[in-house]
C-alpha atoms as a PDB file:
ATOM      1  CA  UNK A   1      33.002   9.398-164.017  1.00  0.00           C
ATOM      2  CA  UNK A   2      36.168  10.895-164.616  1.00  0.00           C
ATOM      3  CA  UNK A   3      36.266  14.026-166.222  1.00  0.00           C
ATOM      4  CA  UNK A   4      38.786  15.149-169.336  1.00  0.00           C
ATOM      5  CA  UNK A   5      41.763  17.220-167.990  1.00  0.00           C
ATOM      6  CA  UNK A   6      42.048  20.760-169.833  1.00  0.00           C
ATOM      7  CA  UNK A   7      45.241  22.814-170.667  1.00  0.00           C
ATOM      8  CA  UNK A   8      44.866  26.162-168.925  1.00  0.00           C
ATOM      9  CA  UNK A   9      45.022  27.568-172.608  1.00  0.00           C
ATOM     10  CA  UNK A  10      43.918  25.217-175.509  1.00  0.00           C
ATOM     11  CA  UNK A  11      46.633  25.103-177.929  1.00  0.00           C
ATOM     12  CA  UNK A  12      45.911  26.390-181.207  1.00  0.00           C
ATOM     13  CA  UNK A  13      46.369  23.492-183.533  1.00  0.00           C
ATOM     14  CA  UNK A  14      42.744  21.486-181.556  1.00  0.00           C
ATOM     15  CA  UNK A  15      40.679  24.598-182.482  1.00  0.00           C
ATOM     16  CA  UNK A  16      42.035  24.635-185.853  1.00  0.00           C
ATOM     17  CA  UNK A  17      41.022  20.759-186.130  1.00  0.00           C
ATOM     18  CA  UNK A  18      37.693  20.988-184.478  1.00  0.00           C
ATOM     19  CA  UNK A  19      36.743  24.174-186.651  1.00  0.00           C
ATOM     20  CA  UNK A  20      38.139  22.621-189.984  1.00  0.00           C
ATOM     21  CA  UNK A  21      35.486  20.217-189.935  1.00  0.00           C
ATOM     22  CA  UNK A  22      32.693  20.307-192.850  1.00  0.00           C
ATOM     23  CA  UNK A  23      28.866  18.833-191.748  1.00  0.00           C
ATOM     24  CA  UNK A  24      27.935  15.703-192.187  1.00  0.00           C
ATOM     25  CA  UNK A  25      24.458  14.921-194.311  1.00  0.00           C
ATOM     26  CA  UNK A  26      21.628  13.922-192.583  1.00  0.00           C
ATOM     27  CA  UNK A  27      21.642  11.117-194.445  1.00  0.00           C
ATOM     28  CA  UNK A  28      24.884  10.133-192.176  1.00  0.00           C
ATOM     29  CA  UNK A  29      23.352  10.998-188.924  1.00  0.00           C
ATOM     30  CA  UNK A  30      21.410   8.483-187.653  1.00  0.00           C
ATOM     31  CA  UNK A  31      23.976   6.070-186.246  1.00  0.00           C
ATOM     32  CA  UNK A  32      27.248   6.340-184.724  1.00  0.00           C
ATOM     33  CA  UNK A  33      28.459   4.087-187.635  1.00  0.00           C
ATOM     34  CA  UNK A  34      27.658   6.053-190.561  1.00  0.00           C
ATOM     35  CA  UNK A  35      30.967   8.141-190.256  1.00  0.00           C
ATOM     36  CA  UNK A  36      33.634   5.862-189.360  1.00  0.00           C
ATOM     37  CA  UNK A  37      37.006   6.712-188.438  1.00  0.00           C
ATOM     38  CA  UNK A  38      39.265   9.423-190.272  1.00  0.00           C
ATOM     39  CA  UNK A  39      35.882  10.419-191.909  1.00  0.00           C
ATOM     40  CA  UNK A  40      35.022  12.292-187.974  1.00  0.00           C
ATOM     41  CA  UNK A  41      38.509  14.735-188.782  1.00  0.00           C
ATOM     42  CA  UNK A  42      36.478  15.984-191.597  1.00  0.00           C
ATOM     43  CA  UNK A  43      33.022  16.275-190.581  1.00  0.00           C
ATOM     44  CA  UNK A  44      31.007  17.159-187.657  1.00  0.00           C
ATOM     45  CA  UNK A  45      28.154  15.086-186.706  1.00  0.00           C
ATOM     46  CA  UNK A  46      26.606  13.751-184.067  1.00  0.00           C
ATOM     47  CA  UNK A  47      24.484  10.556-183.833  1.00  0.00           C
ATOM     48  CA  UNK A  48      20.690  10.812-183.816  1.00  0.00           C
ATOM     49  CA  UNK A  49      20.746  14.998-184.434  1.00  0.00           C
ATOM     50  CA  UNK A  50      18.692  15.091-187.657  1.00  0.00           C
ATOM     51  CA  UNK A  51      18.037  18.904-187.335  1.00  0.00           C
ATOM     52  CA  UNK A  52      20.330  21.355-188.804  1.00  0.00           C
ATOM     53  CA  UNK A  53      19.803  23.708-185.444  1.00  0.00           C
ATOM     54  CA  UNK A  54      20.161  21.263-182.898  1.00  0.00           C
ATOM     55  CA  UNK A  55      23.650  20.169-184.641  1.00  0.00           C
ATOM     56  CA  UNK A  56      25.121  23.566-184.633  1.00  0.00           C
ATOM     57  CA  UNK A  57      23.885  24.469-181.425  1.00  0.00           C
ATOM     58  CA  UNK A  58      25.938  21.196-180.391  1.00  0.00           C
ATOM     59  CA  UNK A  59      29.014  22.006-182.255  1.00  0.00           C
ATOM     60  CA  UNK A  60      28.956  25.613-181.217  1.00  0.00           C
ATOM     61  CA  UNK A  61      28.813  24.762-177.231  1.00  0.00           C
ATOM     62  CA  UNK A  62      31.715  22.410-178.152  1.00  0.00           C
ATOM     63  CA  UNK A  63      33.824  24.977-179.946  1.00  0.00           C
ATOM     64  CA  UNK A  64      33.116  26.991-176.813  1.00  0.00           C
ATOM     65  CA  UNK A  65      34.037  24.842-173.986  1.00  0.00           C
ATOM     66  CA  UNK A  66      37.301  23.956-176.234  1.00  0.00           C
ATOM     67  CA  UNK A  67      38.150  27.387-176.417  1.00  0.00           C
ATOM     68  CA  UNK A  68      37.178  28.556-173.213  1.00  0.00           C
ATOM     69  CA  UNK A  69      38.472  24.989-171.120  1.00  0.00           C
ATOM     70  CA  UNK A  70      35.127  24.654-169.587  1.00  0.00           C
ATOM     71  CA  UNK A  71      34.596  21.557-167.594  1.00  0.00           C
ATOM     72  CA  UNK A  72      32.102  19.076-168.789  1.00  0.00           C
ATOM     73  CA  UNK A  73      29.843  19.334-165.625  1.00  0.00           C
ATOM     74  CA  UNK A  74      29.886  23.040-167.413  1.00  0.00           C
ATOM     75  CA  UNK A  75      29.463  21.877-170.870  1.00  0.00           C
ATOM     76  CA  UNK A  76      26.134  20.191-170.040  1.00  0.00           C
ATOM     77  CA  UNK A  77      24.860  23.111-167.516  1.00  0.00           C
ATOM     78  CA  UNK A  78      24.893  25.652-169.999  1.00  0.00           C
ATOM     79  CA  UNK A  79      23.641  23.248-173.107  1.00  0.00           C
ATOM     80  CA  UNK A  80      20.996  21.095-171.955  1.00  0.00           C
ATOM     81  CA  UNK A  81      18.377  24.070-171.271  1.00  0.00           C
ATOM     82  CA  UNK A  82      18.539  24.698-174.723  1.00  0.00           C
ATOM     83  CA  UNK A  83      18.782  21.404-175.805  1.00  0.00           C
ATOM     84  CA  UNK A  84      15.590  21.053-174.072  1.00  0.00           C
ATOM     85  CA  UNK A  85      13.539  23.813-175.786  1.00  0.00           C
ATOM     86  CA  UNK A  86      14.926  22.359-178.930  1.00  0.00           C
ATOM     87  CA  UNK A  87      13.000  19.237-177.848  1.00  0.00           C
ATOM     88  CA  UNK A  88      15.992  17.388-178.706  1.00  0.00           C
ATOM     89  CA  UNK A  89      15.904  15.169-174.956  1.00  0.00           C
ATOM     90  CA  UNK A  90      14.654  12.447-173.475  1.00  0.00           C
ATOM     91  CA  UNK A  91      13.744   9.411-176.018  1.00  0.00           C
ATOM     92  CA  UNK A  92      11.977  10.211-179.723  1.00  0.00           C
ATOM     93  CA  UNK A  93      11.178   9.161-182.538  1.00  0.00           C
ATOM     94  CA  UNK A  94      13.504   9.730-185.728  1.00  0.00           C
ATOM     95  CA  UNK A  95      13.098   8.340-189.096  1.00  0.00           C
ATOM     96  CA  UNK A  96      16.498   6.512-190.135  1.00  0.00           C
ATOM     97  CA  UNK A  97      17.310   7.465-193.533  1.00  0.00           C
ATOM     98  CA  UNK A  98      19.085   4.448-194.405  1.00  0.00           C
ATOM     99  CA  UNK A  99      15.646   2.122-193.883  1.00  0.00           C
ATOM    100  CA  UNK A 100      12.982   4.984-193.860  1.00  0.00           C
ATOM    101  CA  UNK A 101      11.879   3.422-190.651  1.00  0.00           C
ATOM    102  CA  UNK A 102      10.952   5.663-187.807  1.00  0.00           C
ATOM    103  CA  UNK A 103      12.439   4.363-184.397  1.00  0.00           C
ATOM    104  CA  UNK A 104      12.318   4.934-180.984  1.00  0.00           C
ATOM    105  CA  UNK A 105      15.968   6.154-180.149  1.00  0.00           C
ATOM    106  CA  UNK A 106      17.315   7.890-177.225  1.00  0.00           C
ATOM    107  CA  UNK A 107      17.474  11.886-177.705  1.00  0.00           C
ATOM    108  CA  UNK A 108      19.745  13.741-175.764  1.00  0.00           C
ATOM    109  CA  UNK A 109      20.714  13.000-171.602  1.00  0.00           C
ATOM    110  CA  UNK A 110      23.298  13.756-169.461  1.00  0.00           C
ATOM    111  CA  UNK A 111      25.021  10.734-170.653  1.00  0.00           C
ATOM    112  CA  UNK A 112      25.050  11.331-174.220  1.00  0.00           C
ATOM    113  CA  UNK A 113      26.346  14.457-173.685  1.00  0.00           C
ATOM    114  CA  UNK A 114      29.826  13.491-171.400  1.00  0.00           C
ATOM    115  CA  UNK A 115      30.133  11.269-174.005  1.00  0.00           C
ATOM    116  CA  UNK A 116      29.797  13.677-176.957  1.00  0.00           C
ATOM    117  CA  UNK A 117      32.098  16.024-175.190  1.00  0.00           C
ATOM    118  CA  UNK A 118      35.005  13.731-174.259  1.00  0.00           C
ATOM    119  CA  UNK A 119      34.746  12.513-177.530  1.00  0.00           C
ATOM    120  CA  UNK A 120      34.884  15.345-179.154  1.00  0.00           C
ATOM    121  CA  UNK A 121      37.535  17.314-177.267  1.00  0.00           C
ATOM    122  CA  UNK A 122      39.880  14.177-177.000  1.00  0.00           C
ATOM    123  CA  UNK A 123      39.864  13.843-180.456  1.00  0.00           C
ATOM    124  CA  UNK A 124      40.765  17.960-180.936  1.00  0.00           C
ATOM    125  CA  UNK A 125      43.507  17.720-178.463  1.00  0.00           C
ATOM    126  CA  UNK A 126      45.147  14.915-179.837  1.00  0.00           C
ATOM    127  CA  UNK A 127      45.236  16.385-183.226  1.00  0.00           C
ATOM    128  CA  UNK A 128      46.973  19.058-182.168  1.00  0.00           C
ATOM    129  CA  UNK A 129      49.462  17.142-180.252  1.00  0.00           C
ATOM    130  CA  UNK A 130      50.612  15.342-183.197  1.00  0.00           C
ATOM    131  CA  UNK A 131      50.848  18.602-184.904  1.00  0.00           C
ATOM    132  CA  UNK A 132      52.895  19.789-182.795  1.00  0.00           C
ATOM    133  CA  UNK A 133      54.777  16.703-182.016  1.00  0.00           C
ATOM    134  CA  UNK A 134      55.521  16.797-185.927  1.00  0.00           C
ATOM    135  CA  UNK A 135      57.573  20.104-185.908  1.00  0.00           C
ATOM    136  CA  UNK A 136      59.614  18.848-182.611  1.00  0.00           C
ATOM    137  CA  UNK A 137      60.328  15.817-184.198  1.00  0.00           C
ATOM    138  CA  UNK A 138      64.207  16.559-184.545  1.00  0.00           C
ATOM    139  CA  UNK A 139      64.810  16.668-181.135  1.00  0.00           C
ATOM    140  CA  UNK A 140      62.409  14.735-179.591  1.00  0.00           C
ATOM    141  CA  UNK A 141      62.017  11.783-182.290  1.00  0.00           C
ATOM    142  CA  UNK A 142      60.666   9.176-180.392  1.00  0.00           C
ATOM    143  CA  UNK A 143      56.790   8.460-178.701  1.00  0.00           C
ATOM    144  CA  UNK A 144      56.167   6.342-175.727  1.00  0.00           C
ATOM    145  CA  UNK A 145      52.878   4.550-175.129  1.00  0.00           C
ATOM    146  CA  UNK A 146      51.592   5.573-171.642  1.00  0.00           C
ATOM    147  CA  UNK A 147      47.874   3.932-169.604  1.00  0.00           C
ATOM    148  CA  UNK A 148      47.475   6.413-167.297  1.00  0.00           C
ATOM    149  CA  UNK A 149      46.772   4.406-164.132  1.00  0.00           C
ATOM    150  CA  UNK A 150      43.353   4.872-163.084  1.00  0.00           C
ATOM    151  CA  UNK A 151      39.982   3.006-161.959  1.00  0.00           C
ATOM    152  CA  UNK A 152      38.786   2.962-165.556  1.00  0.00           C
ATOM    153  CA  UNK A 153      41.857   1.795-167.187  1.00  0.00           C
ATOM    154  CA  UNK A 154      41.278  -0.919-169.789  1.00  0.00           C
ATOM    155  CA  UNK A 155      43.096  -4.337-169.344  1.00  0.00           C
ATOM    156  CA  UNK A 156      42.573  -4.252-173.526  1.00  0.00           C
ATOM    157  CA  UNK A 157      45.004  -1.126-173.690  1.00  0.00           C
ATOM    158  CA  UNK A 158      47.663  -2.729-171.450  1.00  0.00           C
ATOM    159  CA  UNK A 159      49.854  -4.609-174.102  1.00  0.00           C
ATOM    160  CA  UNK A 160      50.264  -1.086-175.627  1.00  0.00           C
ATOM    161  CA  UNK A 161      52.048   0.694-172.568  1.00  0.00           C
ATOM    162  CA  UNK A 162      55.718   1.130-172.775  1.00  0.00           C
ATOM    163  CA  UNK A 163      55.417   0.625-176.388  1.00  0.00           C
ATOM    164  CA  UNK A 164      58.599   3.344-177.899  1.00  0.00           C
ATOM    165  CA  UNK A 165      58.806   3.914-181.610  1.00  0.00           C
ATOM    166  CA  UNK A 166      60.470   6.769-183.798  1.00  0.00           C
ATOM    167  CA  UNK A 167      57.943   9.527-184.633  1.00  0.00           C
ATOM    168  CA  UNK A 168      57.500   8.350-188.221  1.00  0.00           C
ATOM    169  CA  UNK A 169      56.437   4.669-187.039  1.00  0.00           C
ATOM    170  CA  UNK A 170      53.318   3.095-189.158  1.00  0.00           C
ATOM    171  CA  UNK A 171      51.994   2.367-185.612  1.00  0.00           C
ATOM    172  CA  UNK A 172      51.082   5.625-184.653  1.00  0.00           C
ATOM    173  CA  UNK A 173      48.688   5.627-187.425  1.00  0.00           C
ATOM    174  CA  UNK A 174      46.403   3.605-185.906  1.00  0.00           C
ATOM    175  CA  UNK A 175      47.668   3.379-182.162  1.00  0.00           C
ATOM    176  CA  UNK A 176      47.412   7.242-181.198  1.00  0.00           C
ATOM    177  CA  UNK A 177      44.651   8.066-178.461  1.00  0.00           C
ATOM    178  CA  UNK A 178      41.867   7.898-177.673  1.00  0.00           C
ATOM    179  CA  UNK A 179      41.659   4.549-178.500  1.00  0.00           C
ATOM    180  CA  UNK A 180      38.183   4.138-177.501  1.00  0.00           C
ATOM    181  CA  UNK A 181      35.424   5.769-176.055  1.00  0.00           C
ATOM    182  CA  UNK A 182      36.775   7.790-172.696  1.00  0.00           C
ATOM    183  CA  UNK A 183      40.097   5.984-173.392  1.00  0.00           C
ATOM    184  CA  UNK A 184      42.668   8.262-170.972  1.00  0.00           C
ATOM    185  CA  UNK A 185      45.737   6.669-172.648  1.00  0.00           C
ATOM    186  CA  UNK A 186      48.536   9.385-173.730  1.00  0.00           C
ATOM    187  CA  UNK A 187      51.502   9.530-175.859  1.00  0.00           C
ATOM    188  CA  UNK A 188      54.642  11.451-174.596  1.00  0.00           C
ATOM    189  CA  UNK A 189      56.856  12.539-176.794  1.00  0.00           C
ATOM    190  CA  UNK A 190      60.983  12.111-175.849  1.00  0.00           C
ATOM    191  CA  UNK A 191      64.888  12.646-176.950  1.00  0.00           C
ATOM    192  CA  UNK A 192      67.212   9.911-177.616  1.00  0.00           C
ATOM    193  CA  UNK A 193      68.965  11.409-174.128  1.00  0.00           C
ATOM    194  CA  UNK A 194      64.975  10.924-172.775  1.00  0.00           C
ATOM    195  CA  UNK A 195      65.815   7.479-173.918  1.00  0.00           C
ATOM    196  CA  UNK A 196      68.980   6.931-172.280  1.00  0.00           C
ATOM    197  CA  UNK A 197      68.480   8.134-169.072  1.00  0.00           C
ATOM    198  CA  UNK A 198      64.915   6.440-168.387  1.00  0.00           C
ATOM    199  CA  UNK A 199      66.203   3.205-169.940  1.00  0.00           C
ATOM    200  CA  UNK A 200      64.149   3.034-172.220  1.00  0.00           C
ATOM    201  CA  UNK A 201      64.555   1.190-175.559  1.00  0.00           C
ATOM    202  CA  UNK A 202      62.567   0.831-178.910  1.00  0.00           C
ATOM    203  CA  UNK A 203      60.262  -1.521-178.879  1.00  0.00           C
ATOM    204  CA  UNK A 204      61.552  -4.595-181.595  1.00  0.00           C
ATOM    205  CA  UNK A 205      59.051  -5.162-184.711  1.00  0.00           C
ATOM    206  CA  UNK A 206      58.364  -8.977-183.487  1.00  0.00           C
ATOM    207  CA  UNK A 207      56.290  -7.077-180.611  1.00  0.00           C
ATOM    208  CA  UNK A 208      55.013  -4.401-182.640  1.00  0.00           C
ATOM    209  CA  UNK A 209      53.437  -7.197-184.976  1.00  0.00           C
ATOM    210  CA  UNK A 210      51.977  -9.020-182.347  1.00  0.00           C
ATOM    211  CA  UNK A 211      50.119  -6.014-180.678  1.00  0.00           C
ATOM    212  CA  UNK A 212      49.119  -4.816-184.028  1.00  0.00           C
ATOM    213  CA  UNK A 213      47.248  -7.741-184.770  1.00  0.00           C
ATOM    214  CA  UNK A 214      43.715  -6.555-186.330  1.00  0.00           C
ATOM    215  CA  UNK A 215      40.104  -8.159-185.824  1.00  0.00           C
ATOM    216  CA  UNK A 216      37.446  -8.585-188.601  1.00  0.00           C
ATOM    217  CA  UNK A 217      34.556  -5.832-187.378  1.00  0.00           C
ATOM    218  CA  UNK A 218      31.293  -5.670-189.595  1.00  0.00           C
ATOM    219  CA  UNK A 219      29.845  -2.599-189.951  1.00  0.00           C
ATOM    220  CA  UNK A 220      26.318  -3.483-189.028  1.00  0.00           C
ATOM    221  CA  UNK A 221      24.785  -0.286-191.393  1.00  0.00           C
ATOM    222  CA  UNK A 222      26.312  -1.464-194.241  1.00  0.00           C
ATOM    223  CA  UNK A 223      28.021  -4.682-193.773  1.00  0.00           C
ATOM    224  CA  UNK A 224      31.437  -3.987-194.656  1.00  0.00           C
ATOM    225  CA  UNK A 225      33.880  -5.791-193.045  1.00  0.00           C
ATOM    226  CA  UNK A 226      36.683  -3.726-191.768  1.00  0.00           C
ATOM    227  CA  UNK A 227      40.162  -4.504-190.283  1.00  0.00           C
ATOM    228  CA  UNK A 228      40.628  -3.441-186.857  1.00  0.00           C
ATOM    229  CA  UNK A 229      43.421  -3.878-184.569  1.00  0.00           C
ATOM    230  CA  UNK A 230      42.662  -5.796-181.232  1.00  0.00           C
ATOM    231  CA  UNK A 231      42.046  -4.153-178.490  1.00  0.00           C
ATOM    232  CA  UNK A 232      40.855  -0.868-180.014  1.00  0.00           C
ATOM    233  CA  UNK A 233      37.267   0.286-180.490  1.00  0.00           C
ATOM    234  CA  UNK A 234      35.668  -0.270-183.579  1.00  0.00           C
ATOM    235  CA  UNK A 235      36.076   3.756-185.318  1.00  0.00           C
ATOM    236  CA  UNK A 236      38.635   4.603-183.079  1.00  0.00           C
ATOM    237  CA  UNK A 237      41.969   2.892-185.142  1.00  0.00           C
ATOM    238  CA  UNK A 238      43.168   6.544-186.651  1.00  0.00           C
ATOM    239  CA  UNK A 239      45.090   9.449-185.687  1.00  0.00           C
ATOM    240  CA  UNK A 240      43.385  12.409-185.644  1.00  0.00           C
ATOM    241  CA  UNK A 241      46.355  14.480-186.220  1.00  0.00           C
ATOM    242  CA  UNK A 242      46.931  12.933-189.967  1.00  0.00           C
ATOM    243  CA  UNK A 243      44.051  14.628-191.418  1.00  0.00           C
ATOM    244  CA  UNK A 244      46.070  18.041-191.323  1.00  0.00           C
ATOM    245  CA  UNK A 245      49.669  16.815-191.220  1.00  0.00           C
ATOM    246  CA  UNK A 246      50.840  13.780-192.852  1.00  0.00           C
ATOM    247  CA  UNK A 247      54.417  13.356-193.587  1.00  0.00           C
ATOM    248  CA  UNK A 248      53.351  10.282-195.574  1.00  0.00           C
ATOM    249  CA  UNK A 249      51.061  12.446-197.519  1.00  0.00           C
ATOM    250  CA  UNK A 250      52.707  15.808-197.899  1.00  0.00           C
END
């Protein structure tokens, strides 16, 4: 599995995300949908940890590894030992708040947590990128969609390659990675002279329309039906950056 590619020193603005973050109630905690999409910028949770200790052992490790670039192979050496004594592994049995049911769920694994970590860290970097993409805006006001070719590229994400918009473009709202889980997709950020010289050219609104097309998604906890666009995973159509800059929303 591919692993997430670190700065050699985090910038600033993804700790300042990650550590801005409230706690979500247990009462949110049992599924994966019961925060849903700008809500993750302002909580911390993660599915299936109904224990207060287990949760902030999680988020401190995280808050760690983001501040210290460890790898994930790192990440889940130094946690799962204590995950372990926590007795947070393996498969359990939880009760779901929502139903009062008690299930059978799967507890923590080496899977669970690449997948918490990339998540997690993606989502912190990204933020700050935007942050900082905000404030360079003036000279560099134009993005550029780039799939980073690799194995696990997704044939879903291809339509939005190549795609060049100004800085302030409604797209980026809802088409800033990750845009899905492990999505490797980035955004550069480039001057009008950028522009020029690589012949590139804004993309016209016909084709933004098209690729922003959204896709009826019922959440399946509480059956709302939201609006999301195609080719992006259900949770996964914000920008993390927006929850601490906005220039929407000053």
């Amino acid at each position: 599995m591919e692993e997430f590619e670190f700065r050699a020193l985090p910038p600033t603005e993804a700790i300042e995300y990650f550590r801005a973050k409230g706690w979500a109630p247990k009462s949110d905690r049992f599924s994966w949908r019961d925060i849903w999409g700008n809500q993750h910028d302002s909580v911390f949770t993660v599915a299936k940890v109904m224990r207060d200790d287990v949760l902030k052992e999680i988020r401190g490790s995280l808050d760690e590894a983001l501040v210290e670039g460890v790898t994930r192979d790192e990440f889940i050496k130094r946690i799962q030992p204590k995950l372990e004594a926590f007795g947070w592994w393996g498969t359990g049995e939880e009760v779901d708040p929502k139903t009062g049911r008690k299930e059978l769920v799967q507890l923590g694994s080496p899977r669970r947590l690449e997948i918490i970590y990339d998540t997690n860290l993606r989502a912190a970097y990204s933020a700050g990128r935007w942050e900082r993409a905000q404030r360079n805006a003036r000279l560099m006001p134009y993005f550029t969609y780039v799939q980073i070719d690799r194995p696990s590229k997704r044939e879903a994400h291809k339509p939005f390659d190549g795609v060049t918009l100004p800085v302030g473009h409604e797209f980026w709202r809802t088409h800033w990675p990750p845009n899905g889980w492990k999505c490797g997709c980035i955004v550069r950020q480039i001057s009008k002279r950028a522009l020029e010289k690589e012949n590139l050219s804004v993309t016209d609104e016909e084709r933004v329309g098209e690729i922003g097309r959204t896709r009826d998604v019922v959440d399946k906890r509480n059956g709302v039906t939201r609006q999301v666009p195609i080719g992006i995973d259900p949770s996964f159509e914000r920008n993390a950056g927006l929850s601490r800059f906005d220039p929407q929303n000053p």
